[in-house]
Protein backbone atom coordinates (compact mmCIF):
# COMPACT_ATOMS: atom_id res chain seq x y z
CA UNK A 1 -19.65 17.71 81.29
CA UNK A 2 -20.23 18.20 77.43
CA UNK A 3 -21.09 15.07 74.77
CA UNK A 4 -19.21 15.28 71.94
CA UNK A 5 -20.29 13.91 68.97
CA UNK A 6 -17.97 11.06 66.87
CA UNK A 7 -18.59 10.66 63.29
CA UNK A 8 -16.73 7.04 62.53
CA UNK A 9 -17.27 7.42 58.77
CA UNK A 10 -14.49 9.75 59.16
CA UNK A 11 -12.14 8.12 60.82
CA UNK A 12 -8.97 7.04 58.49
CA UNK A 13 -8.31 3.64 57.42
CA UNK A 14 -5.89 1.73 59.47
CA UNK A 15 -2.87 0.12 57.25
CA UNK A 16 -4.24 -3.11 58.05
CA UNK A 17 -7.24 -2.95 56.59
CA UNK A 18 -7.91 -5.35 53.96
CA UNK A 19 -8.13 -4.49 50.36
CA UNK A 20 -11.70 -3.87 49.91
CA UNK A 21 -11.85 -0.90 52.94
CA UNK A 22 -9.01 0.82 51.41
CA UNK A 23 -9.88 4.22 50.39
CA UNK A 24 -10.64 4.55 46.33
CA UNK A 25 -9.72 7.77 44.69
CA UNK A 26 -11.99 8.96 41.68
CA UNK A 27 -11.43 8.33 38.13
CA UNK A 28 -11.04 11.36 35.98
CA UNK A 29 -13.92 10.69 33.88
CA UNK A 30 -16.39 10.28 37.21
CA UNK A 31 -15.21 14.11 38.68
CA UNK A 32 -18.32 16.30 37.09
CA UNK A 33 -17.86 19.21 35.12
CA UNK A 34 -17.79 22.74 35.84
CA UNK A 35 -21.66 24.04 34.98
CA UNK A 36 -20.91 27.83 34.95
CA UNK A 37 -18.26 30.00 33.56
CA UNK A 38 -17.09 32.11 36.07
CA UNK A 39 -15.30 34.16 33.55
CA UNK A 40 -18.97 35.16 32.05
CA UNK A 41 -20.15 35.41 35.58
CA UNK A 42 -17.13 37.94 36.19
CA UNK A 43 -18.21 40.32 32.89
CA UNK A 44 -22.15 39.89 34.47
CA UNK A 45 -21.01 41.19 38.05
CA UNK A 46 -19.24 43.84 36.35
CA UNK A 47 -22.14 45.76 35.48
CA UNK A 48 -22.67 49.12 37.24
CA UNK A 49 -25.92 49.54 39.79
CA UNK A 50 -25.77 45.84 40.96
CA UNK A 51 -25.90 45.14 45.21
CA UNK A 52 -22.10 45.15 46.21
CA UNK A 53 -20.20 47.16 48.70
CA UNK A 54 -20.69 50.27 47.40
CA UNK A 55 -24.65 49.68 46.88
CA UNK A 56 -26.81 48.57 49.28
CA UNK A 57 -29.37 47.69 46.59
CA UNK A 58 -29.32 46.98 43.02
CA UNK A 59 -31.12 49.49 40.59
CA UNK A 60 -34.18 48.46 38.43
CA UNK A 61 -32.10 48.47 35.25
CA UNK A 62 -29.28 47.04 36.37
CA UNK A 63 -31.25 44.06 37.58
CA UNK A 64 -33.39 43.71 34.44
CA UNK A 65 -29.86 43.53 32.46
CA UNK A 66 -28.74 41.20 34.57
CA UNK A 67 -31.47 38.88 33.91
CA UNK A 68 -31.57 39.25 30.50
CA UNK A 69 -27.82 38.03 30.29
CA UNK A 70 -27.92 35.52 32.99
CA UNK A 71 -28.31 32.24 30.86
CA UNK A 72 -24.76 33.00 29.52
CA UNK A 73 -23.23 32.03 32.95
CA UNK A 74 -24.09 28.08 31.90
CA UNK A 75 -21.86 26.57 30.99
CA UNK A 76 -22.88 23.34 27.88
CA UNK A 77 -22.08 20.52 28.45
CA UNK A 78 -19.63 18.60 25.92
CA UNK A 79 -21.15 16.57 23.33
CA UNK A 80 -20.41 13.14 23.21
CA UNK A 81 -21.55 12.09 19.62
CA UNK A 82 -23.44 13.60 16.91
CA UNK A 83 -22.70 17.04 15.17
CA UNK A 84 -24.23 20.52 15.13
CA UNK A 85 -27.28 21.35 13.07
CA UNK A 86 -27.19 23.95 9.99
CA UNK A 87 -28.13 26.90 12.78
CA UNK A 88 -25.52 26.06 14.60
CA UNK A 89 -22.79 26.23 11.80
CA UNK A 90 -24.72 29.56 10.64
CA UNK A 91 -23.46 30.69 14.49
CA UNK A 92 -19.69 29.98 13.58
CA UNK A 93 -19.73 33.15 11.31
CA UNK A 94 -21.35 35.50 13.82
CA UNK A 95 -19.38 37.32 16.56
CA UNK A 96 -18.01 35.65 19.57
CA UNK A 97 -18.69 38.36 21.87
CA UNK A 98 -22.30 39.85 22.49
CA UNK A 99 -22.08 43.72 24.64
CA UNK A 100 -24.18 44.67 27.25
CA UNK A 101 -25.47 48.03 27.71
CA UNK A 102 -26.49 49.01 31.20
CA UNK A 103 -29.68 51.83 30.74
CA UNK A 104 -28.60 53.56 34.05
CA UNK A 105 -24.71 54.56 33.19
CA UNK A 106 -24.86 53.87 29.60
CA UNK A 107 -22.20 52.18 29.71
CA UNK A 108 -21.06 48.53 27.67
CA UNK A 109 -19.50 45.75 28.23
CA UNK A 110 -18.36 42.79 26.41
CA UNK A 111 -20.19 39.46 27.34
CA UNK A 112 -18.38 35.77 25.94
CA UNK A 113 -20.79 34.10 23.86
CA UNK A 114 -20.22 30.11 23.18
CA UNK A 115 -19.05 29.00 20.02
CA UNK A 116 -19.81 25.94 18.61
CA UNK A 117 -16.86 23.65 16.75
CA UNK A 118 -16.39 23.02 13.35
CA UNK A 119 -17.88 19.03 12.69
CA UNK A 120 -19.29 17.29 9.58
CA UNK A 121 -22.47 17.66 8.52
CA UNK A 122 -25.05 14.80 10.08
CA UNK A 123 -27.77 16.06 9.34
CA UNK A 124 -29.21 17.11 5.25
CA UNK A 125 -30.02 20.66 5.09
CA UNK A 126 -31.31 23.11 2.37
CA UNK A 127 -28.72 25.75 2.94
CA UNK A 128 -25.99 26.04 0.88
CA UNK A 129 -23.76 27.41 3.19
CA UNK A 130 -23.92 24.79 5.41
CA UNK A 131 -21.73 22.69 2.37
CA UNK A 132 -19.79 25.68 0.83
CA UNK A 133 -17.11 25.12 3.91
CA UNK A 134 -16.69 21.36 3.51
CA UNK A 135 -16.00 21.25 -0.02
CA UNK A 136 -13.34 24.03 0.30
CA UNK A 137 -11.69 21.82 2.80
CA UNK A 138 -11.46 18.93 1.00
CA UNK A 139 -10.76 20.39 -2.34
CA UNK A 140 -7.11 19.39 -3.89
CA UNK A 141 -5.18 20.62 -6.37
CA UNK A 142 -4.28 18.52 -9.34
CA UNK A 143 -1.46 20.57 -10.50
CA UNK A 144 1.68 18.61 -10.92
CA UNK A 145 3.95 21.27 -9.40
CA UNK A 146 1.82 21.80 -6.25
CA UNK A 147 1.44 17.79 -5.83
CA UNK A 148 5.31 17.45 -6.36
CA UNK A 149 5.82 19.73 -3.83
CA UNK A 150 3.24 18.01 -1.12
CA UNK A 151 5.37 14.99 -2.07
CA UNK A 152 8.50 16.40 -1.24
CA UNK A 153 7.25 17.63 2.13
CA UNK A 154 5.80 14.65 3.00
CA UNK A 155 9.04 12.23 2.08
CA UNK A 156 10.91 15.24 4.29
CA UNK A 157 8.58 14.57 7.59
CA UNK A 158 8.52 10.52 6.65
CA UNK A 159 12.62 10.41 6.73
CA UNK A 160 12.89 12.54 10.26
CA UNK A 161 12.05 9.33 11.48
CA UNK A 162 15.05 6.97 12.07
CA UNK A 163 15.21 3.90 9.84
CA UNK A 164 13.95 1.43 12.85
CA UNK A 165 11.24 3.78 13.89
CA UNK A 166 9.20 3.71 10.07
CA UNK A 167 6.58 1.47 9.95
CA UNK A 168 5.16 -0.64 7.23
CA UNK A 169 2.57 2.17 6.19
CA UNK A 170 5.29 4.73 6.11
CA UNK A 171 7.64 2.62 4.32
CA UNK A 172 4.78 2.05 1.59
CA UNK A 173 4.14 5.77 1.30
CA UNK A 174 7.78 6.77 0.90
CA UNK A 175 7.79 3.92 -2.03
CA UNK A 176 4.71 5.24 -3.46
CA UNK A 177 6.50 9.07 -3.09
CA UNK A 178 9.79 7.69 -5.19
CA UNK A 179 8.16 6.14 -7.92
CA UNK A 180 6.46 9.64 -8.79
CA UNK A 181 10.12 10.50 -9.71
CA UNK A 182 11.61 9.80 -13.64
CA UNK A 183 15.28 8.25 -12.23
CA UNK A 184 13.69 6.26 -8.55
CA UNK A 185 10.87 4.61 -11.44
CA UNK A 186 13.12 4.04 -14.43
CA UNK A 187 16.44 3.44 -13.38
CA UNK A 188 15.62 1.43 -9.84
CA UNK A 189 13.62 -1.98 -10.18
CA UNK A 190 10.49 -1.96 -7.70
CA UNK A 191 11.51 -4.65 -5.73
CA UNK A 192 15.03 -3.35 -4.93
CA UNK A 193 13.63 0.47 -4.61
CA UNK A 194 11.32 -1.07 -1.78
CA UNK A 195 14.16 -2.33 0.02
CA UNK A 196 16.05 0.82 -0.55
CA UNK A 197 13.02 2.82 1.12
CA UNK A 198 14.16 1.17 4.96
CA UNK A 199 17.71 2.47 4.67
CA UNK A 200 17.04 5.88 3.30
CA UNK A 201 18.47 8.18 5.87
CA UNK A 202 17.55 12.35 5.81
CA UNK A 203 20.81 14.73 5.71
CA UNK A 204 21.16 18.19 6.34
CA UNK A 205 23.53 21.06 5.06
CA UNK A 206 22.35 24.59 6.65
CA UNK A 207 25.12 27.04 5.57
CA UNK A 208 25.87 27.56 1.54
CA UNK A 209 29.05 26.89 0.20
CA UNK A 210 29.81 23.29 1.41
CA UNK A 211 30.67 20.56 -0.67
CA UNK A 212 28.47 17.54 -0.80
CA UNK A 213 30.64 14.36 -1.97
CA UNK A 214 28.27 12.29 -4.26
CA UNK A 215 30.44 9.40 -4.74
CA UNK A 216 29.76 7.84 -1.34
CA UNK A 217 26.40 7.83 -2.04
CA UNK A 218 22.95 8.88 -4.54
CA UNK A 219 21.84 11.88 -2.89
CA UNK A 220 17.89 13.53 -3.91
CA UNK A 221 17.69 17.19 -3.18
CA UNK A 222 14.07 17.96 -0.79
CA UNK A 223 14.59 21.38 0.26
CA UNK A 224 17.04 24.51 -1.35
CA UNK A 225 19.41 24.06 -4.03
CA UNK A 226 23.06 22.79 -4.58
CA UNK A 227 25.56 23.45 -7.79
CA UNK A 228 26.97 20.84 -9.71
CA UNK A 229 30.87 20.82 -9.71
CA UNK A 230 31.77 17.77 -12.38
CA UNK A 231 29.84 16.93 -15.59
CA UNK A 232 27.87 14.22 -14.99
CA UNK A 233 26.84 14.66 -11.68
CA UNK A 234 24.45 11.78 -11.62
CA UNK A 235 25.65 8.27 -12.23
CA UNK A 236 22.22 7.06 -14.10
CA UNK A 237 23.49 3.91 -15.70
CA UNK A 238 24.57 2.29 -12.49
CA UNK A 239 27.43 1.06 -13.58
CA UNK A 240 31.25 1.57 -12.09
CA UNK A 241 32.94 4.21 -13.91
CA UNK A 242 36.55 4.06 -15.25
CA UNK A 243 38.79 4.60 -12.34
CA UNK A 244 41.83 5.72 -14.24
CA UNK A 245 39.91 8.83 -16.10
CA UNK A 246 40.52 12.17 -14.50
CA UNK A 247 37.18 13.95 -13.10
CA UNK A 248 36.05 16.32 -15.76
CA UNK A 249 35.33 19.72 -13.59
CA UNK A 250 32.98 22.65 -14.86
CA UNK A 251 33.77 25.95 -14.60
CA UNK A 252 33.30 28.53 -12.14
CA UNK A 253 30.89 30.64 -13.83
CA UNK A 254 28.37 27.68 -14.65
CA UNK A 255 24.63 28.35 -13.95
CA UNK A 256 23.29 24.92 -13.98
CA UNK A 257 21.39 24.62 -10.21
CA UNK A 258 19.54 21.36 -9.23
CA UNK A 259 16.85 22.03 -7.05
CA UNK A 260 14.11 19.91 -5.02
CA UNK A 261 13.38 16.61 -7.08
CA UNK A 262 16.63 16.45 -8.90
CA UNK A 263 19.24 13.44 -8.26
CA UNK A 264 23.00 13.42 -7.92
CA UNK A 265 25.59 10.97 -7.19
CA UNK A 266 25.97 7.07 -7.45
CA UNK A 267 24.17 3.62 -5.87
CA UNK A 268 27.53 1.91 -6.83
CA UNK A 269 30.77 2.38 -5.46
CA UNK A 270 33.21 4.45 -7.13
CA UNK A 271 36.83 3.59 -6.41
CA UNK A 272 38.87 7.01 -6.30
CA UNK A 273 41.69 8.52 -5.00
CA UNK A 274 40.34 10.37 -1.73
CA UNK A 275 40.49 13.79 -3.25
CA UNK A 276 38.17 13.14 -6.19
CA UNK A 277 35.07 15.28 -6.97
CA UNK A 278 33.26 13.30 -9.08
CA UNK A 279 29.59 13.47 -9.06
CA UNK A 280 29.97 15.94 -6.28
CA UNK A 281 27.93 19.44 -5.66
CA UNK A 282 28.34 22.61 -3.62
CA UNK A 283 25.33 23.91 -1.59
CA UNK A 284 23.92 27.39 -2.77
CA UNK A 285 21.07 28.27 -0.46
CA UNK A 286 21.03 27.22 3.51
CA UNK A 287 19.29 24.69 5.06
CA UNK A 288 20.02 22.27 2.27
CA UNK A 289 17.91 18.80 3.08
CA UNK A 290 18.90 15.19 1.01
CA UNK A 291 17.66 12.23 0.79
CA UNK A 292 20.50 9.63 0.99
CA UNK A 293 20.99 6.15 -0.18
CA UNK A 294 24.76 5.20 0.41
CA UNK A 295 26.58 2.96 -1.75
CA UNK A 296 27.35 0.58 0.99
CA UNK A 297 23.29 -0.16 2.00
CA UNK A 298 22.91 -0.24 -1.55
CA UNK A 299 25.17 -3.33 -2.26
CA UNK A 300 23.59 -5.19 1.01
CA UNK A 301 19.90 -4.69 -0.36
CA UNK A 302 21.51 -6.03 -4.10
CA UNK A 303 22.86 -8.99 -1.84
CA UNK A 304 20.21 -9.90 0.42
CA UNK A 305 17.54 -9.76 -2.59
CA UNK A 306 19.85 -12.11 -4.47
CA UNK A 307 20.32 -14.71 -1.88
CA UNK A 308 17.31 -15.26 -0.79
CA UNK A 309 15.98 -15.61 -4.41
CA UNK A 310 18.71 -18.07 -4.87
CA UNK A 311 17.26 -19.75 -1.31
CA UNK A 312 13.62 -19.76 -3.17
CA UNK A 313 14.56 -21.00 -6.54
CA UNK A 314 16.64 -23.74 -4.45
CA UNK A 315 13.26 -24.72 -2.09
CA UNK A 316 11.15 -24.82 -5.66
CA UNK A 317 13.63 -27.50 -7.24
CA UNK A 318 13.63 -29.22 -4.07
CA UNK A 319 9.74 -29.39 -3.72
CA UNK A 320 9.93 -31.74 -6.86
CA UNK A 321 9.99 -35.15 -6.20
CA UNK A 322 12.45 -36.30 -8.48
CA UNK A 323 15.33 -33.51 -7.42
CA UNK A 324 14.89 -34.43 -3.81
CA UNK A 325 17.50 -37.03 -3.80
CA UNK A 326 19.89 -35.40 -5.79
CA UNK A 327 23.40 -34.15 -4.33
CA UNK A 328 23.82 -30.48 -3.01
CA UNK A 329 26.31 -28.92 -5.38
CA UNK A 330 24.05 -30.04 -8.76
CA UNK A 331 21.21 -28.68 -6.95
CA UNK A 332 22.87 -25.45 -6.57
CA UNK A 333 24.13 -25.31 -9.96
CA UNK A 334 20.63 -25.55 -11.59
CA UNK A 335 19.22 -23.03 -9.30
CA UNK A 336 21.60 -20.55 -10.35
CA UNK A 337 20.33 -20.89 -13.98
CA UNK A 338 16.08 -20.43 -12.89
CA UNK A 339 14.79 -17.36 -14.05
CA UNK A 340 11.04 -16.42 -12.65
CA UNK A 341 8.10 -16.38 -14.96
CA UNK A 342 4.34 -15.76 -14.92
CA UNK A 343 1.43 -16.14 -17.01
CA UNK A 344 -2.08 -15.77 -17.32
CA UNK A 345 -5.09 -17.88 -17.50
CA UNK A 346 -5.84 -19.74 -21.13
CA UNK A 347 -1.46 -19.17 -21.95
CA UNK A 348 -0.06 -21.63 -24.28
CA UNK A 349 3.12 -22.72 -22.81
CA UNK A 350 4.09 -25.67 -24.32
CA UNK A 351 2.59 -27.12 -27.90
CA UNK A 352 2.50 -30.65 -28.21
CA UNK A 353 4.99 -32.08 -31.64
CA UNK A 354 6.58 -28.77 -31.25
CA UNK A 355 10.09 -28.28 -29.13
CA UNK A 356 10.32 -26.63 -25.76
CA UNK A 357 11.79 -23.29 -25.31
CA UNK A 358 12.13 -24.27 -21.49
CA UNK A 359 12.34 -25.99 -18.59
CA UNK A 360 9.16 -25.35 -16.26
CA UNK A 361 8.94 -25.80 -12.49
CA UNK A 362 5.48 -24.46 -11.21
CA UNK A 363 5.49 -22.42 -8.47
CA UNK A 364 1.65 -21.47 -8.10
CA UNK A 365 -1.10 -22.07 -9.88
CA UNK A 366 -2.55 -25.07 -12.34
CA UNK A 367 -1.88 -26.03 -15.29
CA UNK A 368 -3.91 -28.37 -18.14
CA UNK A 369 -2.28 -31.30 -19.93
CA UNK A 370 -3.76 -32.13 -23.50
CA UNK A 371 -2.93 -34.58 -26.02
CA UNK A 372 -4.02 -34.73 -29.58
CA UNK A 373 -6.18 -37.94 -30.83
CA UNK A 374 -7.73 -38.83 -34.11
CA UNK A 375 -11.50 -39.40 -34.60
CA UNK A 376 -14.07 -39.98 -36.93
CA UNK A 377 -16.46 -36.74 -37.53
CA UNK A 378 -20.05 -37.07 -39.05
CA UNK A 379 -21.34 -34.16 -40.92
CA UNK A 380 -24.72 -33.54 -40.95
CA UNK A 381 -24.87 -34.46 -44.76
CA UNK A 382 -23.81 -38.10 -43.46
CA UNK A 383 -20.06 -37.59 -44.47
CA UNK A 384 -17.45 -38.89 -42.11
CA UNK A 385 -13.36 -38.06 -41.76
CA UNK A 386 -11.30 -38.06 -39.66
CA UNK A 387 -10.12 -35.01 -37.49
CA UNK A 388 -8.07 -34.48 -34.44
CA UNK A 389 -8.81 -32.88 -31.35
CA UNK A 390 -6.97 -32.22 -28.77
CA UNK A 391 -8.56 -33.55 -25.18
CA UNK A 392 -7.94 -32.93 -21.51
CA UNK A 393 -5.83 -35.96 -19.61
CA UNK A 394 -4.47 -34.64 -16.71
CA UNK A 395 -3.26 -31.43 -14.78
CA UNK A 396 0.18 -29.84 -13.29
CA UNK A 397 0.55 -28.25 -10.13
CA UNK A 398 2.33 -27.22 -7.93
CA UNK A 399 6.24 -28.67 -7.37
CA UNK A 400 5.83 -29.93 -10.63
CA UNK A 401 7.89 -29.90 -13.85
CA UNK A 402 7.72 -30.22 -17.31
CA UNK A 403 9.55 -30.46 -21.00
CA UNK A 404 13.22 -31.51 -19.21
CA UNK A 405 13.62 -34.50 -21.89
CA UNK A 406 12.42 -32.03 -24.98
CA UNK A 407 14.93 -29.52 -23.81
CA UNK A 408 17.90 -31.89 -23.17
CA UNK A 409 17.41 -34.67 -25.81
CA UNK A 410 16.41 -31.86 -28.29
CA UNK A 411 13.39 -33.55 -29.11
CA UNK A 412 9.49 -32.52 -29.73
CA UNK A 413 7.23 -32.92 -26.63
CA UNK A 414 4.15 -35.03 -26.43
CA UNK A 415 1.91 -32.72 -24.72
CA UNK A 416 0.39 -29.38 -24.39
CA UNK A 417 0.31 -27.93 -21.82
CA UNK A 418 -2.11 -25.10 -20.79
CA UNK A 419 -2.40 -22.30 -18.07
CA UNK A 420 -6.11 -22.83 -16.15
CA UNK A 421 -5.02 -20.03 -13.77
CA UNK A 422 -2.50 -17.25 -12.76
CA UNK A 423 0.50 -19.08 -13.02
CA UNK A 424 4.21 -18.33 -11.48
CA UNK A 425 7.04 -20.67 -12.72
CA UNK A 426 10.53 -20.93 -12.79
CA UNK A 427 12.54 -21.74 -16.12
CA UNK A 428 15.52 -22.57 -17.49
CA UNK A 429 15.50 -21.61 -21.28
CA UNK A 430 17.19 -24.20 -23.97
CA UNK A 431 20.16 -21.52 -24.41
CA UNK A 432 21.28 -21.89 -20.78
CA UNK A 433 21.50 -25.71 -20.73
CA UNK A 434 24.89 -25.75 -22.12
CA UNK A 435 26.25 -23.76 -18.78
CA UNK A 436 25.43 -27.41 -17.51
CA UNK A 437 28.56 -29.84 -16.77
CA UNK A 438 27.78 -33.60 -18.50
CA UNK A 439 27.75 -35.12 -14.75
CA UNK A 440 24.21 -32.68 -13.94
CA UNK A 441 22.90 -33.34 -17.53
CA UNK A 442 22.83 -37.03 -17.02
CA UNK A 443 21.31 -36.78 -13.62
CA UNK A 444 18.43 -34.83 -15.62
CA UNK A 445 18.02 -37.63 -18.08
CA UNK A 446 17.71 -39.92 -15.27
CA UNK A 447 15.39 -38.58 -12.65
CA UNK A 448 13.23 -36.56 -15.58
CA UNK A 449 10.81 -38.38 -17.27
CA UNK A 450 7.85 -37.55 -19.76
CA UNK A 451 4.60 -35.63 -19.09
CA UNK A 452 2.05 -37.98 -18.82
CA UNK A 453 4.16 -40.05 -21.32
CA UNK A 454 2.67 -43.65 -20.33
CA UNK A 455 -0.61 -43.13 -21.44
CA UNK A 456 -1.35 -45.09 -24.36
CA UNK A 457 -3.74 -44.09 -27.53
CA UNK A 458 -6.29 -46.50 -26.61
CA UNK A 459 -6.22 -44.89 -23.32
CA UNK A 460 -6.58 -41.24 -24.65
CA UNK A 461 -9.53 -42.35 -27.30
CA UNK A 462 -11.29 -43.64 -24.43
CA UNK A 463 -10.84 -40.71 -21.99
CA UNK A 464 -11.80 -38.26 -25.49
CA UNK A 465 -14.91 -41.10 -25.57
CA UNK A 466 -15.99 -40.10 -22.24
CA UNK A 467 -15.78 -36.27 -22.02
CA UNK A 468 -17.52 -35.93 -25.33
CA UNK A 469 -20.56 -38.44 -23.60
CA UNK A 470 -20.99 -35.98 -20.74
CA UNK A 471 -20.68 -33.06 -22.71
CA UNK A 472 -23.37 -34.36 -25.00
CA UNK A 473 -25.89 -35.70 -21.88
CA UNK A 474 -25.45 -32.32 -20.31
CA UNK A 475 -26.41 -30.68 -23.80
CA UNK A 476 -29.62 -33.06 -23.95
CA UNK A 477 -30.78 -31.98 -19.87
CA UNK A 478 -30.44 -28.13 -20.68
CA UNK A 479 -32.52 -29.21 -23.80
CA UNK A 480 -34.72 -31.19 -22.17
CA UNK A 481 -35.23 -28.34 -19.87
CA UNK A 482 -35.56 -25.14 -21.95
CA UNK A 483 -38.97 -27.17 -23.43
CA UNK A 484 -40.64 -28.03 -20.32
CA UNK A 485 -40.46 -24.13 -19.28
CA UNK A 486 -40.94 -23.06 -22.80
CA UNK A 487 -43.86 -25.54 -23.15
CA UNK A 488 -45.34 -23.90 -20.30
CA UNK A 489 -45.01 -20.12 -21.24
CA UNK A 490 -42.49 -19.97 -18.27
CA UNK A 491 -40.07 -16.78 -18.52
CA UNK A 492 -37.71 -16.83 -16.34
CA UNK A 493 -37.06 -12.90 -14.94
CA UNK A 494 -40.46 -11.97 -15.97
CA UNK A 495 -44.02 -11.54 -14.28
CA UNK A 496 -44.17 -13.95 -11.32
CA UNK A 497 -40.97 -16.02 -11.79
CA UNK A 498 -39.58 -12.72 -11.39
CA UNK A 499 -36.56 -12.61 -8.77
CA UNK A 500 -38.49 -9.33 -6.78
CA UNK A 501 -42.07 -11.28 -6.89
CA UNK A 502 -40.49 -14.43 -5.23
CA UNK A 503 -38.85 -11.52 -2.54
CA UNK A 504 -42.19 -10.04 -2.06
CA UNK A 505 -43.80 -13.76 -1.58
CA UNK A 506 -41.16 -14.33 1.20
């Protein structure tokens, strides 16, 4: 009777088993790499006089070639971080292959020798080679024809993609792209031409001879080149053309050829009889590539943009207390007449005894208030008069409003008013006022009422009283203070009040 031997780590896992004796395969990353390259270990083999079937025993020189070449057969292992030193980029340019001569036959062969890769420098080195690569690399060229044409290939890869598939970044760079062209910059406001950038759809024409219809659409040639057939062929004021005129045709023999960066066609819609040419083009060379904007995504942009700045210039009169109660269709009326503004810091909007161009509703930003008072000013001689300055009472911001009583009544304002920051406002200039109905003009005059208007002079000379006291106090400290240091031969920024002695204390 014989024992046999049972190994239980073995056995296989029953389906029962819980969880945690379940059998765990290994992750990719844990299986270990190969550490010899049996294809160098092949060409090493391969060498005549070495122990095989036909020799029993391997010859001296075989053996001693063998060794020589034997290190080959390791394979390195992949580097994880860091790059190459300057000897190791000097190996790039050598040979990839080393030979091997065997001294019995005389024969060679060809042994594999590892290459390193091409990585960035880490490391500063005194060889000028080492750098003469990289700055190839990155080297550009500024010349407007070669960057148009990197521009046109990228918009061509950019509008493969459908128009739900761009992203934000793409959509930016095809915007970016467009406004590098005279009619996408000059003709096409930035704000619409950003919208326009999502609907822009890629078309293709790859046999000559076809007619491209331009009405239906503003078409930008990327790739080949396509022959007018009316005169214009590009619709550059924007505006709907005469339907009755006939389409003026050119002749057959013209020359003219619009090629990759030139525009054809129309953003608005053309209303012709379904046989019309007009602003139309026949291919010339195959594999003709447009960008297209049609008419129709071109009027929904126009439309979206314009309601919802009608929406915001209806939420900024709204954010004003006094408009809040008002009725709907007044409301909607007055927002139709707000055109946007902004200005920059220290802007004189309105001038106080002067007449406002505009109404003013604040969107962002702060604004000063200043009114003018008369005081009595000593020269140093001991002469007094009077003068007037002009001092600081108050500020405007946000969902606030000014000048509506100037601008209706006609009238000067009492106030000055004065951007502290970047400012965006809406107005509605004096001209536009009459487009008002007497019902929303009275509502005006009721809820409006004047800037900072019940502040009395006694008021104002006090507040003027004030600001020039602190002004004057803060004067007389810095004073106060420039002596005490002075007195003491204290300079501040040199020898131990220094700002890198008081580091090297610390």
């Amino acid at each position: 009777m014989s024992l046999v031997r049972t190994d239980y780590s073995l056995q296989k896992h029953e389906w029962g088993d819980s969880r945690r004796q379940r059998l765990k395969l290994p992750k990719i990353g844990d299986i270990p790499q190969p550490t010899i390259d049996y294809e160098k270990l092949r060409m090493l083999c391969s060498i005549e006089g070495l122990k095989g079937r036909d020799h029993t025993e391997s010859s001296e020189e075989a053996h001693q070639e063998f060794m020589r070449n034997y290190q080959e057969i390791f394979a390195k292992p992949p580097k994880k971080s860091g790059y190459p030193n300057h000897s190791e980029k000097r190996n790039e340019i050598k040979s990839s292959t080393a030979s091997v001569t065997n001294r019995a036959t005389g024969k060679t062969s060809e042994v594999l020798k590892p290459t390193s890769k091409e990585y960035p420098i880490d490391t500063v080195t005194h060889d000028i080679r080492d750098y003469m690569p990289l700055l190839h690399k990155q080297r550009k060229s500024e010349d407007p024809a070669h960057v148009r044409l990197d521009n046109l290939r990228t918009l061509r890869k950019l509008l493969r993609k459908l128009p739900f598939e761009r992203s934000l970044p793409d959509i930016e760079k095809i915007f970016s792209i467009l406004q590098t062209f005279d009619f996408f910059k000059d003709k096409i406001p930035p704000k619409v031409l950003r919208e326009l950038c999502v609907v822009g759809v890629l078309e293709q024409w790859k046999e000559p001879g076809f007619t491209v219809f331009g009405k239906v659409g503003l078409h930008m040639v990327l790739r080949g080149a396509v022959k007018p057939i009316t005169d214009p062929h590009l619709n550059e004021s924007n505006e709907v053309p005469d339907s009755r005129s006939s389409t003026p045709l050119l002749p057959e023999n013209n020359e003219k050829e619009l090629v990759a960066g030139d525009c054809f066609g129309t953003l608005v819609k053309v209303s012709r009889e379904q046989g019309s040419k007009i602003f139309s083009v026949v291919t010339v060379q195959p594999n003709c590539e447009f960008l297209k904007i049609s008419s129709t995504d071109y009027m929904r942009v126009i439309e979206q943009i314009k309601q919802r700045e009608h929406t915001e210039k209806v939420n900024l009169l709204l954010s004003c207390g006094q408009y809040q109660m008002w009725p709907k269709q007044p409301v909607l009326k007055v927002a139709e007449l707000i055109e946007w503004m902004s200005a920059p810091p220290n802007s004189l909007l309105v001038s106080e005894k002067y007449k406002a161009p505009y109404i003013g509703f604040i969107k962002s930003g702060v604004c000063h208030v200043l009114k003018q008072v008369e005081v009595m000013h000593t020269h140093p001689n001991g002469q007094r008069e009077k003068k007037t300055k002009q001092v600081v009472v108050g500020k405007l911001k946000e969902s606030q409003s000014f000048s509506e009583l100037s601008v209706l009544l006609d009238e000067p304002i009492d106030c000055t008013i004065l951007t502290d920051k970047n400012v965006e406002l809406g107005i509605i200039r004096k001209e536009r006022i009459t487009e008002l109905d007497d019902d929303t003009k009275k509502l005006f005059q009721q809820s409006a009422e004047p800037t900072f208007g019940n502040l009395k002079k006694s008021d104002i000379q006090e507040e003027y009283i004030n600001q020039k006291l602190k002004s004057e106090w803060s004067q007389f400290k810095r004073g106060v203070v420039m002596d005490v240091i002075n007195s003491r031969g204290i300079r501040p920024g040199y020898g131990k009040w220094s700002m890198s002695s008081g580091k090297d204390k610390m």
